[in-house]
C-alpha atoms as a PDB file:
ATOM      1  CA  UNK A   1     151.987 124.040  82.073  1.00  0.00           C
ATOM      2  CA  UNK A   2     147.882 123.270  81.985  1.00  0.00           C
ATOM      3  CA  UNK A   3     146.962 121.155  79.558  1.00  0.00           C
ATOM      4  CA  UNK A   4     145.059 122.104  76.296  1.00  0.00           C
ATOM      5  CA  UNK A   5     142.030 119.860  76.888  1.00  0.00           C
ATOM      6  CA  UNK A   6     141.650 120.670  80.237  1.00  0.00           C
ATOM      7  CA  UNK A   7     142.214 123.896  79.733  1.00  0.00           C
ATOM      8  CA  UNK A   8     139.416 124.142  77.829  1.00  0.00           C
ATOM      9  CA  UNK A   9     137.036 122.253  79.878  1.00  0.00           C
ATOM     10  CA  UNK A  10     137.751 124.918  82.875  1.00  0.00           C
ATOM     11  CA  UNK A  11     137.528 127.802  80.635  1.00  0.00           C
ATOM     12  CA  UNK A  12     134.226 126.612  79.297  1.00  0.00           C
ATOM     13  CA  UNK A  13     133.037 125.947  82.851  1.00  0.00           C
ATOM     14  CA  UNK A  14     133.992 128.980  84.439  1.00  0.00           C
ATOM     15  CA  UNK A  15     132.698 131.094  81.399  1.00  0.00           C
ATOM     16  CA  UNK A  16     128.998 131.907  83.380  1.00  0.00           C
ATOM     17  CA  UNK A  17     128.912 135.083  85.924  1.00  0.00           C
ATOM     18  CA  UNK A  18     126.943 132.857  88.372  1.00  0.00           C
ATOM     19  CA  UNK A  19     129.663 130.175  88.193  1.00  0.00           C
ATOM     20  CA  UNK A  20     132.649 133.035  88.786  1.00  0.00           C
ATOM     21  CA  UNK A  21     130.920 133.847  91.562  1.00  0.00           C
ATOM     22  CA  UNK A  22     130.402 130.231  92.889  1.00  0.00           C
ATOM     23  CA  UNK A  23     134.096 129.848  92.443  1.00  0.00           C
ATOM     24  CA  UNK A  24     135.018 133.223  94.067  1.00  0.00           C
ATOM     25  CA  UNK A  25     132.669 132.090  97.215  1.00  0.00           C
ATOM     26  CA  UNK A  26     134.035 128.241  96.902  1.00  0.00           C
ATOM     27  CA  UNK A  27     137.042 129.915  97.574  1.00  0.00           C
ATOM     28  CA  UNK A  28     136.737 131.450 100.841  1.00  0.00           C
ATOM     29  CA  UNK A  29     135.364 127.999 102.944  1.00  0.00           C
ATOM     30  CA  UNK A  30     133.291 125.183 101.859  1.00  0.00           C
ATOM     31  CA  UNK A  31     129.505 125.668 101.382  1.00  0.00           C
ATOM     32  CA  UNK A  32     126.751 124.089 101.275  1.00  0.00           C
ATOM     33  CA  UNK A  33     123.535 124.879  98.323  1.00  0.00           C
ATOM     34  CA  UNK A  34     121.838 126.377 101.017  1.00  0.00           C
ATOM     35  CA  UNK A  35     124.698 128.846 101.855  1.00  0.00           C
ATOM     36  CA  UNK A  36     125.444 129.413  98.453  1.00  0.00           C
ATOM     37  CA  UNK A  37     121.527 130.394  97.258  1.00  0.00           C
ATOM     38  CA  UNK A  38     121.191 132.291 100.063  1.00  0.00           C
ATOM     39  CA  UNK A  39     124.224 134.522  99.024  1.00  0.00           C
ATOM     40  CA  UNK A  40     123.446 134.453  95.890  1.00  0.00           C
ATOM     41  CA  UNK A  41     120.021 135.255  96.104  1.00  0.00           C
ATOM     42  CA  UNK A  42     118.974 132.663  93.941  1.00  0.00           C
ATOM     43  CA  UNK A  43     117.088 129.140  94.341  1.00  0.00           C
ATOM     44  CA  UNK A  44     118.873 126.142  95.116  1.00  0.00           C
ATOM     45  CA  UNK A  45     117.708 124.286  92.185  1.00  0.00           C
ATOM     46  CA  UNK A  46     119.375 126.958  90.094  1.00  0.00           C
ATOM     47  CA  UNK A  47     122.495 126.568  92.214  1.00  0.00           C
ATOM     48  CA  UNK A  48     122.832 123.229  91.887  1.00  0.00           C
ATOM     49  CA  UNK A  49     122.830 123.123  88.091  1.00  0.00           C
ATOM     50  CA  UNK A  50     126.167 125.608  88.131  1.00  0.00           C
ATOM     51  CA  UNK A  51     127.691 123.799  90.957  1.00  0.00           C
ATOM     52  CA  UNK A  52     126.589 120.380  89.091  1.00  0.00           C
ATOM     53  CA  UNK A  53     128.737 122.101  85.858  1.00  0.00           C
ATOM     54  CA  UNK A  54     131.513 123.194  88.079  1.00  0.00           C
ATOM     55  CA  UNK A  55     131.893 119.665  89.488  1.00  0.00           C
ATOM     56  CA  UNK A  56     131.737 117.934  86.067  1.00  0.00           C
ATOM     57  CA  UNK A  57     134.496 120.445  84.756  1.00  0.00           C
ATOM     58  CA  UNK A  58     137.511 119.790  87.679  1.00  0.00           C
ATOM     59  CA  UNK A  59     136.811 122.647  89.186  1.00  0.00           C
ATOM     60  CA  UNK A  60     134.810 122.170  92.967  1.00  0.00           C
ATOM     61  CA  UNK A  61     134.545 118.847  94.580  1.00  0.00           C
ATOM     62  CA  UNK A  62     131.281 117.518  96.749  1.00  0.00           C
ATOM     63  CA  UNK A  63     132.589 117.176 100.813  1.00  0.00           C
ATOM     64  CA  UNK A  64     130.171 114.693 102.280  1.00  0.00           C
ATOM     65  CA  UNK A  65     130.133 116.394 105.930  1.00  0.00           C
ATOM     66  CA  UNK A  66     126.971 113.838 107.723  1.00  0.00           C
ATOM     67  CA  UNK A  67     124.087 114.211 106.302  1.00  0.00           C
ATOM     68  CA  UNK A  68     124.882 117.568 104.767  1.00  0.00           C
ATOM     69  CA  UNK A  69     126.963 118.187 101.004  1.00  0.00           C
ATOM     70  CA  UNK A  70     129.499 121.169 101.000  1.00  0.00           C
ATOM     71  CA  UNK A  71     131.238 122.535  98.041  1.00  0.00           C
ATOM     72  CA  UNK A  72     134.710 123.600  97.844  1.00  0.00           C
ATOM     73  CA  UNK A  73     137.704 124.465  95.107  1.00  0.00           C
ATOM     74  CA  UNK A  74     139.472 121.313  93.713  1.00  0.00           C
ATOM     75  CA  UNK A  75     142.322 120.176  95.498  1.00  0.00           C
ATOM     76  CA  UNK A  76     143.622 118.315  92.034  1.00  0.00           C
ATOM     77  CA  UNK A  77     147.038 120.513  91.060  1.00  0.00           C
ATOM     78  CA  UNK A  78     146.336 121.377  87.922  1.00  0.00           C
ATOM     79  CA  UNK A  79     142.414 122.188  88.454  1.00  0.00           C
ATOM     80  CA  UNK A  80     143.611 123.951  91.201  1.00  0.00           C
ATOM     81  CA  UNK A  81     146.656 125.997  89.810  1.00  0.00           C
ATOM     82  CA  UNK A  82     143.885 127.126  86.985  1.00  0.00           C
ATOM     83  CA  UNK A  83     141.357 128.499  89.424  1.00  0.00           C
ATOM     84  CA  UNK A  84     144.007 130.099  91.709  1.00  0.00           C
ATOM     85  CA  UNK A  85     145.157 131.837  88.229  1.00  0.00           C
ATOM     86  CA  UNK A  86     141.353 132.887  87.144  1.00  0.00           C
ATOM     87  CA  UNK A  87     140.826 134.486  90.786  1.00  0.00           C
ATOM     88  CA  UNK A  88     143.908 136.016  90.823  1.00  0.00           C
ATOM     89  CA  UNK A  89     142.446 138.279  88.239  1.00  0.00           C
ATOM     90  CA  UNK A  90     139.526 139.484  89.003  1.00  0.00           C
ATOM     91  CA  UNK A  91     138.861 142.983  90.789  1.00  0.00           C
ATOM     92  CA  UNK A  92     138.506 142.113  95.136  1.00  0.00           C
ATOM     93  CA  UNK A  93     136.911 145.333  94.920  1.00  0.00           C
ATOM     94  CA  UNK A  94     134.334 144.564  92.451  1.00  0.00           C
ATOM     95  CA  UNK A  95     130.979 145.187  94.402  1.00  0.00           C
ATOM     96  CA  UNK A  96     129.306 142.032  93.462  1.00  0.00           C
ATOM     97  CA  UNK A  97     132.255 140.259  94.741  1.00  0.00           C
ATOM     98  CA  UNK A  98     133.079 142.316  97.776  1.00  0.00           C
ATOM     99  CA  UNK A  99     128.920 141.836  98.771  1.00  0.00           C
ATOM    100  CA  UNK A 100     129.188 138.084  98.248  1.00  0.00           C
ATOM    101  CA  UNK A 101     132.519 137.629 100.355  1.00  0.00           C
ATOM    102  CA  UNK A 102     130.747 139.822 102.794  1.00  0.00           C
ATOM    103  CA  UNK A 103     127.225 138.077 103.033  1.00  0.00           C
ATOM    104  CA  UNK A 104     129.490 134.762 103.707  1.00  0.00           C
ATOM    105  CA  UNK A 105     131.746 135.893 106.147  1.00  0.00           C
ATOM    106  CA  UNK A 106     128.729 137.436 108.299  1.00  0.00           C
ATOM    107  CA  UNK A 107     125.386 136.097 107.134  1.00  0.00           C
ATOM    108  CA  UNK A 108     122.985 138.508 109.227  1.00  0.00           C
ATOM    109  CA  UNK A 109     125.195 141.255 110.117  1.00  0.00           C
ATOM    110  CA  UNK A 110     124.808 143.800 107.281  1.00  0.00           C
ATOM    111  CA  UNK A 111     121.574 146.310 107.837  1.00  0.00           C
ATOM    112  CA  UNK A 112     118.631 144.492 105.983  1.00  0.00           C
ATOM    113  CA  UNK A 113     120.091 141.127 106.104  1.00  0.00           C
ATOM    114  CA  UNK A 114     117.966 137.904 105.861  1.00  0.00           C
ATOM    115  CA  UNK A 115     119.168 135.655 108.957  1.00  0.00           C
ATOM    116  CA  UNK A 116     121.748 133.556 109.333  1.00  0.00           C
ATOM    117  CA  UNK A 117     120.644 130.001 108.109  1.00  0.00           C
ATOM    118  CA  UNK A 118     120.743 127.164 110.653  1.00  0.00           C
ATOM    119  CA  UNK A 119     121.496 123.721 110.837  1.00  0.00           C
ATOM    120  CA  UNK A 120     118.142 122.712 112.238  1.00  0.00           C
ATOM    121  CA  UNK A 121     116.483 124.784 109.630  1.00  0.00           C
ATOM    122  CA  UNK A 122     118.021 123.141 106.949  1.00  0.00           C
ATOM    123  CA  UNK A 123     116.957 119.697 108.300  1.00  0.00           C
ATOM    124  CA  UNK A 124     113.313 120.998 108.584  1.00  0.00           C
ATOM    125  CA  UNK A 125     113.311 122.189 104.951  1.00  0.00           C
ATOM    126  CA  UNK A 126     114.609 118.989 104.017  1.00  0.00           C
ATOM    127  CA  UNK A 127     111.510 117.700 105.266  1.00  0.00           C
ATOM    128  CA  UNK A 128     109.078 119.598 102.999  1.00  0.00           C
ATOM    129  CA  UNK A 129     111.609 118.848  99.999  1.00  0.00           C
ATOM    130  CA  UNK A 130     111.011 115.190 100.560  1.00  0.00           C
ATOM    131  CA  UNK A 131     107.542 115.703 101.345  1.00  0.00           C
ATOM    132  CA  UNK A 132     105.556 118.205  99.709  1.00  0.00           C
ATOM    133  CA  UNK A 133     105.381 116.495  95.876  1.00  0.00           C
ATOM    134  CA  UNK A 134     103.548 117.522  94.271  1.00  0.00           C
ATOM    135  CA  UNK A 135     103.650 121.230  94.906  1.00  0.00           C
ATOM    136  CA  UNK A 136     100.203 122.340  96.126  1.00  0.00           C
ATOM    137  CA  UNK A 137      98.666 125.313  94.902  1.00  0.00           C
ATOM    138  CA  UNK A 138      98.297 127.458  97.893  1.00  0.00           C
ATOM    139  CA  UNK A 139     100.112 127.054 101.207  1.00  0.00           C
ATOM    140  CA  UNK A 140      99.934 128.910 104.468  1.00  0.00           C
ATOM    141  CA  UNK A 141     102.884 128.799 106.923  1.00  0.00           C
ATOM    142  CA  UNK A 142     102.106 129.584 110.596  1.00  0.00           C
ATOM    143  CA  UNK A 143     104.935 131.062 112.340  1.00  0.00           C
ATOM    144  CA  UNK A 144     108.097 132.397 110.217  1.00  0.00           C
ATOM    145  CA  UNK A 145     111.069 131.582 112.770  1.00  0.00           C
ATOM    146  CA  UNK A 146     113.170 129.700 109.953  1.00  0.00           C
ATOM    147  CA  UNK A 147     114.125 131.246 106.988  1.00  0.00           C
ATOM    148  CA  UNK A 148     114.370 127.989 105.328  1.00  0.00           C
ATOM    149  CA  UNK A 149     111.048 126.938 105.834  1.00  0.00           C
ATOM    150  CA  UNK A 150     109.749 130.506 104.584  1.00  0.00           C
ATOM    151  CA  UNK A 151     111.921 129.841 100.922  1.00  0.00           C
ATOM    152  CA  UNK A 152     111.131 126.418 100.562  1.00  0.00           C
ATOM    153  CA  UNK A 153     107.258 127.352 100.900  1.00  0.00           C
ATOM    154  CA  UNK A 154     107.940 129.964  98.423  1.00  0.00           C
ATOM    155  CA  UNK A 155     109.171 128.122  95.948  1.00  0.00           C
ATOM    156  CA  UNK A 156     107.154 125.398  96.224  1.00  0.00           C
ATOM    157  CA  UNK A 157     103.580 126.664  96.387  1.00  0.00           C
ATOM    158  CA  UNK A 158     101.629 128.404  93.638  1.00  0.00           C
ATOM    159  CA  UNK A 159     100.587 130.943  96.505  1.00  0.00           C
ATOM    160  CA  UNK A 160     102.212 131.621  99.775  1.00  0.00           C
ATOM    161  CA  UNK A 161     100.874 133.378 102.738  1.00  0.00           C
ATOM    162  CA  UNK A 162     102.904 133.293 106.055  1.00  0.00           C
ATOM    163  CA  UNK A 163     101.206 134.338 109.724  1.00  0.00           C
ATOM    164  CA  UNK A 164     104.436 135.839 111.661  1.00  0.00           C
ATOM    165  CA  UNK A 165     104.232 135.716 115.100  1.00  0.00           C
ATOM    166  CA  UNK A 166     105.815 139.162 116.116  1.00  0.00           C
ATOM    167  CA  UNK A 167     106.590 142.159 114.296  1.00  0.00           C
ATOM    168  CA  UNK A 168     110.044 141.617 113.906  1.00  0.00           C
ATOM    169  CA  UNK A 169     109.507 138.287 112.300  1.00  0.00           C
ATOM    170  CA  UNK A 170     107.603 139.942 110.212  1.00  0.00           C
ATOM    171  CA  UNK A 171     110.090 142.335 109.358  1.00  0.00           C
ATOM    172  CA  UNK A 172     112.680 139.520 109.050  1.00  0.00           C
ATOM    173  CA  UNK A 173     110.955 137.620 106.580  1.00  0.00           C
ATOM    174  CA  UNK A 174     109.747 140.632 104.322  1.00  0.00           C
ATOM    175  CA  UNK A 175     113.590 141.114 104.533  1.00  0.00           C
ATOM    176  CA  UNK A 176     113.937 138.002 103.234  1.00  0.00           C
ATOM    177  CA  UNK A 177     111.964 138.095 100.878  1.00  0.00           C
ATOM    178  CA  UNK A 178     113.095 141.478  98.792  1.00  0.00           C
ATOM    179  CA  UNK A 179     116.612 140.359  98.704  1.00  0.00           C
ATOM    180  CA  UNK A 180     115.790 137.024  97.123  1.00  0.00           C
ATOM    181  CA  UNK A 181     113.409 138.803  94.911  1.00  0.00           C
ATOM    182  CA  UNK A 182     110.394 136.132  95.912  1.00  0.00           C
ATOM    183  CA  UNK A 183     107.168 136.914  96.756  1.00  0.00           C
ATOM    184  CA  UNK A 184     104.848 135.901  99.526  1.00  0.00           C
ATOM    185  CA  UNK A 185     101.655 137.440 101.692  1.00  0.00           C
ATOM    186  CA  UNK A 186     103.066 138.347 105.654  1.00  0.00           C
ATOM    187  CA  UNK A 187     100.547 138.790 108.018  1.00  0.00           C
ATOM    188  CA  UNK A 188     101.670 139.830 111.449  1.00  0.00           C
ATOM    189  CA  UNK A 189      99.441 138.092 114.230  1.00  0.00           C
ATOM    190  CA  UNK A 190      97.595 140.130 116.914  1.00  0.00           C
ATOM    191  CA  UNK A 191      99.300 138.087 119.532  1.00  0.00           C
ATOM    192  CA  UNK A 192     102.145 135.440 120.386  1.00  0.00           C
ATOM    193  CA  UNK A 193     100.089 133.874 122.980  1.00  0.00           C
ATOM    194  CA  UNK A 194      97.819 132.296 120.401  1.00  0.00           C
ATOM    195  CA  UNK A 195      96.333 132.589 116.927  1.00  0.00           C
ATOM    196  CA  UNK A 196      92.863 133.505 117.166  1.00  0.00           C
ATOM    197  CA  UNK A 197      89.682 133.460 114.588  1.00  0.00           C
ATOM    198  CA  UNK A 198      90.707 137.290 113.660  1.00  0.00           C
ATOM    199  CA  UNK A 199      93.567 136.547 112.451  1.00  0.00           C
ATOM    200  CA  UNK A 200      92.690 133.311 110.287  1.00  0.00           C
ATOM    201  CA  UNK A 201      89.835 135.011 108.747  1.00  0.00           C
ATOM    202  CA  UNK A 202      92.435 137.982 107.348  1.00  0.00           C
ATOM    203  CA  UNK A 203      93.765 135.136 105.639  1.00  0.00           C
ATOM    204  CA  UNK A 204      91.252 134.612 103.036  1.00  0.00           C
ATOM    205  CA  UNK A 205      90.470 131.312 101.363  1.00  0.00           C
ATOM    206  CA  UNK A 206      91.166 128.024 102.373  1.00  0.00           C
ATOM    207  CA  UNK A 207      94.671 126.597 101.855  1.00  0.00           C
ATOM    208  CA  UNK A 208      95.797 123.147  99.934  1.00  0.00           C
ATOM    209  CA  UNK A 209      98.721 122.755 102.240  1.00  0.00           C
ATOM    210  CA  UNK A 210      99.566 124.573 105.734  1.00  0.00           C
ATOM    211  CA  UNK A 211     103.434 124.476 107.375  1.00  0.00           C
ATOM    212  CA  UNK A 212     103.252 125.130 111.119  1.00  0.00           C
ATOM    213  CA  UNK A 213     106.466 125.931 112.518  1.00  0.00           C
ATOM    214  CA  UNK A 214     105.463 125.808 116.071  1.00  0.00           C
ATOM    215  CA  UNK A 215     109.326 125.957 117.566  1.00  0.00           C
ATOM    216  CA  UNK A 216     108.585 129.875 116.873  1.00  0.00           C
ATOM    217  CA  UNK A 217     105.357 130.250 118.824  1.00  0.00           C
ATOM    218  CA  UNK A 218     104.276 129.965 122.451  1.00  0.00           C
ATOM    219  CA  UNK A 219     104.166 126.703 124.668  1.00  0.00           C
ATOM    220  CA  UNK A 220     100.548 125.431 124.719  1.00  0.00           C
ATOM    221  CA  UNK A 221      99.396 126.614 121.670  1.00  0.00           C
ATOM    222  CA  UNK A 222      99.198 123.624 119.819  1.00  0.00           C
ATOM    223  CA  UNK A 223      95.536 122.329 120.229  1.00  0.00           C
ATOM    224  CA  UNK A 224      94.544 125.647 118.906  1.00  0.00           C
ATOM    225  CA  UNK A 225      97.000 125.552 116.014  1.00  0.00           C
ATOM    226  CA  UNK A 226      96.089 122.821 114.862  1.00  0.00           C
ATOM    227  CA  UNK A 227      92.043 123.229 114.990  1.00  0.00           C
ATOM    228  CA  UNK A 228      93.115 126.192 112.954  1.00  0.00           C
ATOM    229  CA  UNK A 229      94.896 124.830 110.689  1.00  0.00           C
ATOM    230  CA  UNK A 230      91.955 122.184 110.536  1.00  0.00           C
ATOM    231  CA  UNK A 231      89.803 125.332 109.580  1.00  0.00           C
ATOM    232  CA  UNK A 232      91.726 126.374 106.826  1.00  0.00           C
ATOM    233  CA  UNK A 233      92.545 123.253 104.928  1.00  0.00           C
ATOM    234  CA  UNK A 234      90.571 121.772 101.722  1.00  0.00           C
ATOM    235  CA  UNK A 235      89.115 118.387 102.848  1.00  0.00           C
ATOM    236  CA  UNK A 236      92.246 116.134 102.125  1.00  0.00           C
ATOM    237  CA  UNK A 237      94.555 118.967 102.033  1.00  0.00           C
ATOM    238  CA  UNK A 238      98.126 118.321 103.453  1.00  0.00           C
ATOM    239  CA  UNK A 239      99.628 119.849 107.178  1.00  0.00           C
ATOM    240  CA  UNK A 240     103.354 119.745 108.698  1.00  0.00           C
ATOM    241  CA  UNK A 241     104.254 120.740 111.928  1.00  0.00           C
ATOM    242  CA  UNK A 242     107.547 121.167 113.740  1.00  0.00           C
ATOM    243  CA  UNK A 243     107.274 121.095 117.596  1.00  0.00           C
ATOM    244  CA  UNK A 244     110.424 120.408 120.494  1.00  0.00           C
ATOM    245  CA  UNK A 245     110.001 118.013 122.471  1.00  0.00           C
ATOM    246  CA  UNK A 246     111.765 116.493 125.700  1.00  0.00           C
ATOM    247  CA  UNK A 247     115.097 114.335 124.822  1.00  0.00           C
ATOM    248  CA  UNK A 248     114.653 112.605 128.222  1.00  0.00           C
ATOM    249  CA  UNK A 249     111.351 111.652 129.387  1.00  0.00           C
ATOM    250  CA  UNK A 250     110.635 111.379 133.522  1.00  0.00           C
ATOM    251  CA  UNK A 251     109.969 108.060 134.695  1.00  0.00           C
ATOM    252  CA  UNK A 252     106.492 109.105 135.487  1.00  0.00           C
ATOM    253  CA  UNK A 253     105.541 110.689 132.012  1.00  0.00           C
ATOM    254  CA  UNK A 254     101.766 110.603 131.641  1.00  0.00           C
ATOM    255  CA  UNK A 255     101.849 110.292 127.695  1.00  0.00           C
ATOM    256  CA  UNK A 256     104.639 109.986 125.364  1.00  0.00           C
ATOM    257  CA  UNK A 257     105.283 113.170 123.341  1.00  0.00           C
ATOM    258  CA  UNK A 258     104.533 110.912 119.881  1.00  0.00           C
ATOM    259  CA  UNK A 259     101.409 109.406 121.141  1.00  0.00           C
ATOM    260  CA  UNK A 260     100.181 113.071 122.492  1.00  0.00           C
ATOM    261  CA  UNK A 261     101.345 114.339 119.004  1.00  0.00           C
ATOM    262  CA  UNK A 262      99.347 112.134 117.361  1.00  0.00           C
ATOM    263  CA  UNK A 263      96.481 111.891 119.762  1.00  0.00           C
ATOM    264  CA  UNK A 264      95.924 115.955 119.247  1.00  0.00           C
ATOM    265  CA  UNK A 265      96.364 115.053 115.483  1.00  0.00           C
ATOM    266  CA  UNK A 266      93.420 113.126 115.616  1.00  0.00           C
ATOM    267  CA  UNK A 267      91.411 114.919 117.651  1.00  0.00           C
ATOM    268  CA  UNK A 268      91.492 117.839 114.813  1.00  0.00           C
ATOM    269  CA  UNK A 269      90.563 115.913 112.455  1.00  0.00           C
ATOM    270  CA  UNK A 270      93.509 115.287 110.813  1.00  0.00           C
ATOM    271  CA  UNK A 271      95.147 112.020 109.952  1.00  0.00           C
ATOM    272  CA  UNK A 272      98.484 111.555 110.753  1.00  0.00           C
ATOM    273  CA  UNK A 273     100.866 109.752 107.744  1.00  0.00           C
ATOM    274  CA  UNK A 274     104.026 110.092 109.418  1.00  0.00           C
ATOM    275  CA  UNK A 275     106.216 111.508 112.848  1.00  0.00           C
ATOM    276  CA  UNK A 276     109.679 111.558 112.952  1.00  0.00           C
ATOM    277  CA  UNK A 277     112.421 112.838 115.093  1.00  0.00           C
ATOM    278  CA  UNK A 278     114.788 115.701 114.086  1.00  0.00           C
ATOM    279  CA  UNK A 279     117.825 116.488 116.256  1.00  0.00           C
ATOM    280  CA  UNK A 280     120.135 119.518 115.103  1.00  0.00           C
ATOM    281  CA  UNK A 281     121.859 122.562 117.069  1.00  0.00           C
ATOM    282  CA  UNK A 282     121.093 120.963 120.350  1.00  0.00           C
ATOM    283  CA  UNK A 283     117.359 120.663 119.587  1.00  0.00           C
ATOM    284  CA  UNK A 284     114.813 117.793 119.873  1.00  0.00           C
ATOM    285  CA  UNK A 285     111.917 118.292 117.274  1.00  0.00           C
ATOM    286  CA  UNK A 286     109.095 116.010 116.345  1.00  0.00           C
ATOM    287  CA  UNK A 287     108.016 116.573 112.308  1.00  0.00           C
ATOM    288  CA  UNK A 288     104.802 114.903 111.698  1.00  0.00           C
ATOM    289  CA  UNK A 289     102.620 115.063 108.564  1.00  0.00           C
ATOM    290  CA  UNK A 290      98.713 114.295 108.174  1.00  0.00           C
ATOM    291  CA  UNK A 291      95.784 114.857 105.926  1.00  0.00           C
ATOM    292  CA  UNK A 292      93.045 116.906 106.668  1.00  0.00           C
ATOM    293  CA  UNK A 293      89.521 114.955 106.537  1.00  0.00           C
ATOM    294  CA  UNK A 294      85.735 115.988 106.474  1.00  0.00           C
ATOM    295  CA  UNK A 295      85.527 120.050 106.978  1.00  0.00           C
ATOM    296  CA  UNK A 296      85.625 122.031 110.107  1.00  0.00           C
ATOM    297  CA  UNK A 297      84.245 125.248 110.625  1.00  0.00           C
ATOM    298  CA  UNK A 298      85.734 128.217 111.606  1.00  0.00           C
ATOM    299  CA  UNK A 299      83.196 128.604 114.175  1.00  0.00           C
ATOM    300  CA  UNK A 300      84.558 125.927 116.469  1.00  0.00           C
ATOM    301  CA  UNK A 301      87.877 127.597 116.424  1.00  0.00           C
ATOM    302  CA  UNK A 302      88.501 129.240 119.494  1.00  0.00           C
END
């Protein structure tokens, strides 16, 4: 038998469509926020307030899992007995349900999917989380490779326009976009080679804050990323870029890749506040963020 105060803590827990639906998903594996808002098609701050009331009833537990936090169905008996009991009657062929079960099992797979969220981008949106306080007004993101980087942009910036590198980036992130219901400007590129003076004048005024996500684009570009980025920002606006680097560096290096980050840093005009390594799904990435200084035109720009 369940007892009557607990009882009534779980009923009053469960008692939110969002939060069935947490439970239903809790149920298959554990997930993380990220998994879970993407699923749900809602924003992680949202998520976290039902998983937050879930916790505090008995009903999910936090599973510390390195640096990441998944969520999964209590293990307690009677917590668990009462949400084995609550799923047991609900409809598997509802068609909320069956979507949800289905957007876990295969993030990606169904026709119009947004894709599959990574490790690595979850460690570079963790970065702008940290980081981008408080939320500038207008940001522009340069190269849409990570979905995570594209939402946390979005909800984050008063304005959001992202350059995509290739038309099915493009596609993927307008994709994205409609199922989370968020809104944001995508303009595709001319080219993957490099982003020329074209395609930064399409883009309008200039930006508080830009994102470069330069593990999407073409080796070499970075000098001319970052003068255009230069050209774009609001004299002590904010930049963050993402670029790979080499874990193992030949004995003969001619620069170090965190001195050559931050020499190209400074020779666009931008201060550099801080680099740091990320490592995740087998790739080496240096983060670094700086602060635009006097302005640049867009005439030295390629």
């Amino acid at each position: 038998m369940l007892p009557f105060d607990d009882t009534l803590l779980w009923l009053r827990a469960a008692a939110e469509a969002t939060r069935l639906r947490l439970l239903a998903l809790c149920a298959e594996r554990e997930l993380s926020v990220s998994d879970l808002a993407e699923v749900l098609g809602q924003s992680e701050p949202r998520v976290s307030r039902h998983l937050r009331i879930l916790t505090e009833g008995g009903l999910v537990e936090r599973v510390r899992q390195g640096q990441w936090v998944h969520y999964r169905l209590a293990h307690s008996t009677p917590a668990a007995n009462f949400v084995r009991g609550l799923l047991g009657q609900l409809e598997r062929r509802d068609p909320v349900l069956a979507q949800d079960r289905q957007r876990v099992r295969a993030p990606g797979a169904a026709p119009g999917a947004a894709p599959a969220v990574s490790r690595l981008g979850r460690e570079l949106r963790a970065v702008l989380e940290v980081e981008m306080a408080p939320p500038p007004a207008s940001v522009l993101l340069i190269g849409v490779e990570h979905p995570e980087l594209l939402l946390s942009v979005v909800e984050r910036a008063g304005q959001c326009t992202a350059l995509a590198h290739s038309r099915r980036a493009a596609q993927a992130a307008r994709t994205t976009l409609a199922r989370l219901k968020r809104t944001c400007r995508i303009v595709q590129a001319a080219g993957a080679e490099r982003i020329s003076t074209q395609d930064v004048q399409r883009l309008g005024a200039p930006f508080e804050a830009v994102v470069i996500d330069h593990l999407a684009l073409a080796a070499g570009a970075s000098p001319m990323l970052l003068a255009t980025a230069r050209a774009v920002l609001v004299p002590g606006g904010r930049l963050w870029l993402f670029e790979r680097y080499p874990p193992a560096l030949a004995e003969r290096v001619v620069e170090h890749p965190l001195a050559g980050l931050r020499r190209r840093l400074t020779e666009a005009r931008l201060e550099c506040q801080r680099i740091r390594p990320i490592e995740a799904d087998g790739q080496h990435v240096l983060g670094a963020s700086a602060i635009a200084g006097g302005a640049l035109s867009l005439s030295r720009v390629g």
